[in-house]
ModelCIF file with pLDDT and N, C-alpha, C, O atoms, coordinates in Angstrom:
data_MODEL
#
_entry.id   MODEL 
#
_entity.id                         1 
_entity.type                       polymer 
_entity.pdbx_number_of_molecules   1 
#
_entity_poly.entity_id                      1 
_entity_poly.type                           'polypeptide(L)' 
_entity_poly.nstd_linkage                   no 
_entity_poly.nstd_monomer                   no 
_entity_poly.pdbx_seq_one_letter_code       
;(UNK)(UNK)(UNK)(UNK)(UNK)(UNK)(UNK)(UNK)(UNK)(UNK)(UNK)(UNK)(UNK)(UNK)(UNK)(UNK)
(UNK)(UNK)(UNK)(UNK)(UNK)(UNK)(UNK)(UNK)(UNK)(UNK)(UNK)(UNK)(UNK)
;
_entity_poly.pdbx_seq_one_letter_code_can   XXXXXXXXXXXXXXXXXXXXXXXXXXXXX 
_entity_poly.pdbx_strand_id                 A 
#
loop_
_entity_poly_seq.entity_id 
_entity_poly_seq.num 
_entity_poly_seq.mon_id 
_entity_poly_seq.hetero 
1 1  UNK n 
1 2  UNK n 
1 3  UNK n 
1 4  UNK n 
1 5  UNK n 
1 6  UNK n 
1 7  UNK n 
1 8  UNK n 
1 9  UNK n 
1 10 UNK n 
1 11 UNK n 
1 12 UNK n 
1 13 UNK n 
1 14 UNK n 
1 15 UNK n 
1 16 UNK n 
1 17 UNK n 
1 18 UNK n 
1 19 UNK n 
1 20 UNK n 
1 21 UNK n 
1 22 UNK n 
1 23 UNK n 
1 24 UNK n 
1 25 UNK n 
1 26 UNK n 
1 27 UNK n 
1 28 UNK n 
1 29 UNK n 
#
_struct_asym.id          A 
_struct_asym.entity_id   1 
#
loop_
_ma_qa_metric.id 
_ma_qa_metric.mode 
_ma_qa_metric.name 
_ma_qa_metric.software_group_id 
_ma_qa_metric.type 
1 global pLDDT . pLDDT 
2 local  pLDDT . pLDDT 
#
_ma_qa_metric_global.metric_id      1 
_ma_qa_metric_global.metric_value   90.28 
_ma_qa_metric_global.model_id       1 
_ma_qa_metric_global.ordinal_id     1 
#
loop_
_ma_qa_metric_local.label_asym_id 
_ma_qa_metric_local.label_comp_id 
_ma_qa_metric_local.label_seq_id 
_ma_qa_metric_local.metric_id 
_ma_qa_metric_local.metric_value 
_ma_qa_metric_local.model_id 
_ma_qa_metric_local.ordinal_id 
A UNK 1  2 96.00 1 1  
A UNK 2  2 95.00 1 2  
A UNK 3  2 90.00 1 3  
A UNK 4  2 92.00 1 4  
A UNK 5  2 95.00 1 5  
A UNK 6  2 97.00 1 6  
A UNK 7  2 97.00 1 7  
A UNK 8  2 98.00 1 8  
A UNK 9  2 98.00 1 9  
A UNK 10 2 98.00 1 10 
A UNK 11 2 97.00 1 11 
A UNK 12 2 97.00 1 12 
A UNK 13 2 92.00 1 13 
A UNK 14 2 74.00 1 14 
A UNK 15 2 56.00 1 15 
A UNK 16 2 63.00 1 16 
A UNK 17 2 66.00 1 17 
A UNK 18 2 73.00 1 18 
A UNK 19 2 82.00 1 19 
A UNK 20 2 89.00 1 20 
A UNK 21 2 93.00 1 21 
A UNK 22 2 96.00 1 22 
A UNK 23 2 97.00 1 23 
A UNK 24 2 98.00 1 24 
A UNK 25 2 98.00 1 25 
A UNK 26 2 98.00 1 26 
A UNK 27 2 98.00 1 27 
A UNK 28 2 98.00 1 28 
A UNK 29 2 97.00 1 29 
#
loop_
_atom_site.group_PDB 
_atom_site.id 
_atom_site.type_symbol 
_atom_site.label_atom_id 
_atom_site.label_alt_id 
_atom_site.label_comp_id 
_atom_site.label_asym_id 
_atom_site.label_entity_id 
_atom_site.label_seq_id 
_atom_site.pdbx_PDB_ins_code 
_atom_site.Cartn_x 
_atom_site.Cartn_y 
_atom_site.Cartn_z 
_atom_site.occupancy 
_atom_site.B_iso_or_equiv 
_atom_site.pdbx_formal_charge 
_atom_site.auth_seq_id 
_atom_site.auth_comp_id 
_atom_site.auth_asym_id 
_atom_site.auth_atom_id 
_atom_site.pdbx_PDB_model_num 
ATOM 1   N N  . UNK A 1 1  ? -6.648  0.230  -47.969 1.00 96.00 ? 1  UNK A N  1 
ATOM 2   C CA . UNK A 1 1  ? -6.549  -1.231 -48.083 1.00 96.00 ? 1  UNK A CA 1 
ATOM 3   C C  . UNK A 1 1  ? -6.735  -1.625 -49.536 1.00 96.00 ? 1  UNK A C  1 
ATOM 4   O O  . UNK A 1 1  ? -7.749  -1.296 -50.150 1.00 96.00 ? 1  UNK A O  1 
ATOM 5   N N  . UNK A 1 2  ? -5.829  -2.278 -50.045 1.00 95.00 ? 2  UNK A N  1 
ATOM 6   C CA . UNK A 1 2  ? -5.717  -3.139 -51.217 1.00 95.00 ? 2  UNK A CA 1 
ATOM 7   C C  . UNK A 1 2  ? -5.103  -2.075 -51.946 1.00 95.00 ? 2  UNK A C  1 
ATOM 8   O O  . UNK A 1 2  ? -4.607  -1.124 -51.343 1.00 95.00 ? 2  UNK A O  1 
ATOM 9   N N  . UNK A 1 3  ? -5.086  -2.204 -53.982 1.00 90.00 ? 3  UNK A N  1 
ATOM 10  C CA . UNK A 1 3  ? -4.211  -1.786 -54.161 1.00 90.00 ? 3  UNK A CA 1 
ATOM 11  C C  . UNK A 1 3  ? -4.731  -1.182 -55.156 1.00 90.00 ? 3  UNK A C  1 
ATOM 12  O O  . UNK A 1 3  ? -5.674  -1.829 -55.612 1.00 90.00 ? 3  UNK A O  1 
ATOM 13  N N  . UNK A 1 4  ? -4.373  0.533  -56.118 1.00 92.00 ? 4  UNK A N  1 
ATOM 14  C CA . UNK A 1 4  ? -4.935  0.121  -57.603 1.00 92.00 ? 4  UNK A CA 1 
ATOM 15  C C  . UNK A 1 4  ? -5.909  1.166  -57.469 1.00 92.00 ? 4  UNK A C  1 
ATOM 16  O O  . UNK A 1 4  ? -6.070  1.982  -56.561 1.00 92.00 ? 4  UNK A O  1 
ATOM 17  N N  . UNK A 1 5  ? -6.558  0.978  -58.596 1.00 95.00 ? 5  UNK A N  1 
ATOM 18  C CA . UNK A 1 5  ? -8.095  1.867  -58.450 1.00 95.00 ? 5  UNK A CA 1 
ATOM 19  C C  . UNK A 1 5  ? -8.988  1.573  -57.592 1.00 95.00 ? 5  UNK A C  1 
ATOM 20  O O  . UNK A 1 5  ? -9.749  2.441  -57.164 1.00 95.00 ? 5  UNK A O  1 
ATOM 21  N N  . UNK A 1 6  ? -9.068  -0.085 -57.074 1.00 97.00 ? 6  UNK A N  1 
ATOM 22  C CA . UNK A 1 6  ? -10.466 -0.531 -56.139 1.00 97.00 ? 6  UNK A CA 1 
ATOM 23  C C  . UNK A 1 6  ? -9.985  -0.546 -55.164 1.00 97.00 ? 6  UNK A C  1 
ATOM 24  O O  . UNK A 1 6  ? -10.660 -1.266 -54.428 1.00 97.00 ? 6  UNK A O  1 
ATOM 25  N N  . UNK A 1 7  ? -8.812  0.006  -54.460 1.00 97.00 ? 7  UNK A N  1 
ATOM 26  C CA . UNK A 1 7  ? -8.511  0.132  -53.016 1.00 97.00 ? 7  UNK A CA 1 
ATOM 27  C C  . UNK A 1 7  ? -9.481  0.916  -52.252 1.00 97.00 ? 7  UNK A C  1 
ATOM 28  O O  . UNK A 1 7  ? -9.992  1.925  -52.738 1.00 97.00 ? 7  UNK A O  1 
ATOM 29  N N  . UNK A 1 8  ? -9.758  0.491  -51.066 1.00 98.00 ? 8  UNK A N  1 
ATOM 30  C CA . UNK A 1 8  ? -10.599 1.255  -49.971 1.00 98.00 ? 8  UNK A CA 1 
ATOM 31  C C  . UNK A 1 8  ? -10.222 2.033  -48.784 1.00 98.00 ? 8  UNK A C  1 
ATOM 32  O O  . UNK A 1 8  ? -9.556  1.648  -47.823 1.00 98.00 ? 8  UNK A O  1 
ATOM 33  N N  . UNK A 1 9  ? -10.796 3.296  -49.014 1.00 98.00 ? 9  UNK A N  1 
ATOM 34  C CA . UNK A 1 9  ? -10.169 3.908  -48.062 1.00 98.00 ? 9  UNK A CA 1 
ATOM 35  C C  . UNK A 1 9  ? -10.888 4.065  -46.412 1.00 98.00 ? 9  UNK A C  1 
ATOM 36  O O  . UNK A 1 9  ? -12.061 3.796  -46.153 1.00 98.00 ? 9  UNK A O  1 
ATOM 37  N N  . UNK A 1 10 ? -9.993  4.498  -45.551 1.00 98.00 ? 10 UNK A N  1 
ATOM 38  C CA . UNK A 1 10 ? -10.812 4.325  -44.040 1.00 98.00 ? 10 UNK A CA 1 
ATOM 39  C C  . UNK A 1 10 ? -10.595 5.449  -43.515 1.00 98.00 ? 10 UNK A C  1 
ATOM 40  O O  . UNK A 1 10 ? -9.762  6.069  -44.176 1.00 98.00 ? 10 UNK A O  1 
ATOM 41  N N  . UNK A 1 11 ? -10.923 5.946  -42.718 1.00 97.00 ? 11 UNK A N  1 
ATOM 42  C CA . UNK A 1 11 ? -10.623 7.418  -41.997 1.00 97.00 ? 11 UNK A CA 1 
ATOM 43  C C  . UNK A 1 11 ? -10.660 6.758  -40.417 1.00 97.00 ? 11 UNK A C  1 
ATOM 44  O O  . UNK A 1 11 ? -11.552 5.913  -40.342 1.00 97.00 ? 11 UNK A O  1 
ATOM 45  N N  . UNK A 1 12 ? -10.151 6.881  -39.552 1.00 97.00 ? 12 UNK A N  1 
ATOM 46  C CA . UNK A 1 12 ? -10.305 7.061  -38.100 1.00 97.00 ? 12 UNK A CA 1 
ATOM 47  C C  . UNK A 1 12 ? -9.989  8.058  -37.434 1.00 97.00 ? 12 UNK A C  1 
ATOM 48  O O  . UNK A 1 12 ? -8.917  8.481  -37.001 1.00 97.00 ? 12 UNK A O  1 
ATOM 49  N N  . UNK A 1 13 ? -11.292 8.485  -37.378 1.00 92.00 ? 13 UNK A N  1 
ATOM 50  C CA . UNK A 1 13 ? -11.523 10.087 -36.880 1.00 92.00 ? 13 UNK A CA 1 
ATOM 51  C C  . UNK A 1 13 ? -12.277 10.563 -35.546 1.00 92.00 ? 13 UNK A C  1 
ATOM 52  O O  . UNK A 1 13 ? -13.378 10.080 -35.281 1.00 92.00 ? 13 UNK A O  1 
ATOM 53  N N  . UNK A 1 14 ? -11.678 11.511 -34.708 1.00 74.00 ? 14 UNK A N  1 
ATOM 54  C CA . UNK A 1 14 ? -12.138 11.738 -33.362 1.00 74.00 ? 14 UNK A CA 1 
ATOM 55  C C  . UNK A 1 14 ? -12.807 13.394 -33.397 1.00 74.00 ? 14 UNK A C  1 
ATOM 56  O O  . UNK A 1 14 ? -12.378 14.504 -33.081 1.00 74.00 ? 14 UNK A O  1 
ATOM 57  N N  . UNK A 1 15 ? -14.198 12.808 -34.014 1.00 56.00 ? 15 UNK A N  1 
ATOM 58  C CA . UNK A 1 15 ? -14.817 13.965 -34.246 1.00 56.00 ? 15 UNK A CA 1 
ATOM 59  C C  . UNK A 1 15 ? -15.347 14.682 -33.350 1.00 56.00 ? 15 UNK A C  1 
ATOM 60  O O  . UNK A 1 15 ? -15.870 15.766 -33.609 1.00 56.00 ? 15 UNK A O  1 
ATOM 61  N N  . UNK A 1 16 ? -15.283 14.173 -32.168 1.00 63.00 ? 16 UNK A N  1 
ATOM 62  C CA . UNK A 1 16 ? -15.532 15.541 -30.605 1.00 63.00 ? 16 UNK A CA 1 
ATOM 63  C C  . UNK A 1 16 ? -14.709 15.337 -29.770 1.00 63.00 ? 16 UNK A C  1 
ATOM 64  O O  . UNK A 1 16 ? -14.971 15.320 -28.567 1.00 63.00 ? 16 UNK A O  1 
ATOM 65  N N  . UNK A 1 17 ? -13.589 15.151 -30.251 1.00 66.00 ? 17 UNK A N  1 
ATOM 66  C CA . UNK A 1 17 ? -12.670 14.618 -29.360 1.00 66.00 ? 17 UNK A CA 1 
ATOM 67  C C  . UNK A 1 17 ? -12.566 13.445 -28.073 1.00 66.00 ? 17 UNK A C  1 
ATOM 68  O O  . UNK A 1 17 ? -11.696 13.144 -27.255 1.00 66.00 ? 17 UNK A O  1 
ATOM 69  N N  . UNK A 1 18 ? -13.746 13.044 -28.336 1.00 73.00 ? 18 UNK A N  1 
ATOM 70  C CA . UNK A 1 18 ? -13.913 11.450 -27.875 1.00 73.00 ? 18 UNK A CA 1 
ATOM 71  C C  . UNK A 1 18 ? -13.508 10.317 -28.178 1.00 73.00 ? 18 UNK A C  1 
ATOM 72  O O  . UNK A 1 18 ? -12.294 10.387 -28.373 1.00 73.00 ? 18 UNK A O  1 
ATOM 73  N N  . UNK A 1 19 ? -14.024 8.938  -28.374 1.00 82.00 ? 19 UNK A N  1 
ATOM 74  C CA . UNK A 1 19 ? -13.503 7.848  -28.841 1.00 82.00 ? 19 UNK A CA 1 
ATOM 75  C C  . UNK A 1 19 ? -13.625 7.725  -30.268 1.00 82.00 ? 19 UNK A C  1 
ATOM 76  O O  . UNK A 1 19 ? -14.581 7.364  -30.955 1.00 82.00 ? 19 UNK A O  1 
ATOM 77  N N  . UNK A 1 20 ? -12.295 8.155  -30.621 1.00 89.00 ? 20 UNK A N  1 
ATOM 78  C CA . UNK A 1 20 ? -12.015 7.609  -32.265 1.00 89.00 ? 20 UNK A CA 1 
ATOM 79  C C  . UNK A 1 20 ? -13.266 6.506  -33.053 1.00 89.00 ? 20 UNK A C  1 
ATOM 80  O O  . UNK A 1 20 ? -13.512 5.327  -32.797 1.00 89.00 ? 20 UNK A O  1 
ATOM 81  N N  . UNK A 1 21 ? -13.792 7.285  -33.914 1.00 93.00 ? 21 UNK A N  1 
ATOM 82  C CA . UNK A 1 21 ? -14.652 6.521  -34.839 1.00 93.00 ? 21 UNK A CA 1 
ATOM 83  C C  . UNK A 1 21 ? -14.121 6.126  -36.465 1.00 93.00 ? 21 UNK A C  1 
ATOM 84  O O  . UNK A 1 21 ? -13.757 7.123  -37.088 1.00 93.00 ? 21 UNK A O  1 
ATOM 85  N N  . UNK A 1 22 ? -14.021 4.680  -37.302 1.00 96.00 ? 22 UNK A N  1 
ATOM 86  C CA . UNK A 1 22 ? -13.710 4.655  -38.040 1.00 96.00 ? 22 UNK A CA 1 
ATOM 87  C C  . UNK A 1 22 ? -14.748 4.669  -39.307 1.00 96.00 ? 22 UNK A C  1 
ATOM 88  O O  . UNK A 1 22 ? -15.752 3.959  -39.326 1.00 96.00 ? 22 UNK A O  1 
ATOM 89  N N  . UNK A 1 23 ? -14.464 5.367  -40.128 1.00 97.00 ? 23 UNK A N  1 
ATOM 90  C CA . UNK A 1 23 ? -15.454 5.748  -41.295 1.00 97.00 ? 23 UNK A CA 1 
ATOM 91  C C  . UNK A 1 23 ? -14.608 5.060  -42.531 1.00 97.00 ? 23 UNK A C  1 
ATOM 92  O O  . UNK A 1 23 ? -13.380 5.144  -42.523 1.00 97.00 ? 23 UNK A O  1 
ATOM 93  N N  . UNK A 1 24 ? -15.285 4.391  -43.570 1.00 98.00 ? 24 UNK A N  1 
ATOM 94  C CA . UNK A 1 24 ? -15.168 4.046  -44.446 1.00 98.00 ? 24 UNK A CA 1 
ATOM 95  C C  . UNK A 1 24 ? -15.786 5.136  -45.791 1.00 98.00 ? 24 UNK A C  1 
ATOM 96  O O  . UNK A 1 24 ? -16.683 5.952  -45.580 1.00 98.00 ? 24 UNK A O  1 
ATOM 97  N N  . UNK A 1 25 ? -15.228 4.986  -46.938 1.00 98.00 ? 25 UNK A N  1 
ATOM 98  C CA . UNK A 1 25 ? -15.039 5.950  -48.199 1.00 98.00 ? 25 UNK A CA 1 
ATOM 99  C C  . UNK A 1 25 ? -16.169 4.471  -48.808 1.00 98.00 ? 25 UNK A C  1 
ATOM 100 O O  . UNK A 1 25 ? -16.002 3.277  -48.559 1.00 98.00 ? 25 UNK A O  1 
ATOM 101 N N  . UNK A 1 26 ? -17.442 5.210  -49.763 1.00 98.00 ? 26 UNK A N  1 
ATOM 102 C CA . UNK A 1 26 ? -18.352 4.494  -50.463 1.00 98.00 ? 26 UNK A CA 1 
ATOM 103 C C  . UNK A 1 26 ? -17.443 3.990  -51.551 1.00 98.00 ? 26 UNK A C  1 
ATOM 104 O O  . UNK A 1 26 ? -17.293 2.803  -51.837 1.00 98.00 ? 26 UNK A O  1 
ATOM 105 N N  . UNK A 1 27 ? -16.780 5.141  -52.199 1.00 98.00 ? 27 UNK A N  1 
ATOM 106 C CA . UNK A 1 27 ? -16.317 5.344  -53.164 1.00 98.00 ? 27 UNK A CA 1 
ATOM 107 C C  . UNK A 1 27 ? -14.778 4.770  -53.459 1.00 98.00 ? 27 UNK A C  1 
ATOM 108 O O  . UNK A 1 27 ? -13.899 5.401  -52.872 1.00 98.00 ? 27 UNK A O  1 
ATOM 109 N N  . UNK A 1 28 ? -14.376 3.756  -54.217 1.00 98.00 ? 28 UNK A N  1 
ATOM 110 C CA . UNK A 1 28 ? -12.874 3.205  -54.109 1.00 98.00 ? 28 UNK A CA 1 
ATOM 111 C C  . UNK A 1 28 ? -11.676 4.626  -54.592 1.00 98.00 ? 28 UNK A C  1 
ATOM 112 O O  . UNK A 1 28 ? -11.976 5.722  -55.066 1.00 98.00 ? 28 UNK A O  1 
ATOM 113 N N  . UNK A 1 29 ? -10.615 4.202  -54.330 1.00 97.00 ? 29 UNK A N  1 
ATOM 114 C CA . UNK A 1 29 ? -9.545  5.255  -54.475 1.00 97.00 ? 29 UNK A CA 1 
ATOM 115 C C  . UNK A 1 29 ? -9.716  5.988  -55.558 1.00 97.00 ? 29 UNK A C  1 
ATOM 116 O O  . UNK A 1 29 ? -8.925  6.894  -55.822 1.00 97.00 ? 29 UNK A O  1 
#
């Protein structure tokens, strides 16, 4: 999301193969 160096990144990840969890990056692009 957004654009550039300060874009943010997201992961949606199904780490036991259960219900998809979305994780956010601290750190911009």
């Amino acid at each position: 999301e957004g654009a550039g160096s300060d874009a943010t990144v997201f992961i949606l990840a199904s780490d036991d193969g259960g219900e998809p969890k979305e994780y956010c990056l601290a750190e911009p692009l």
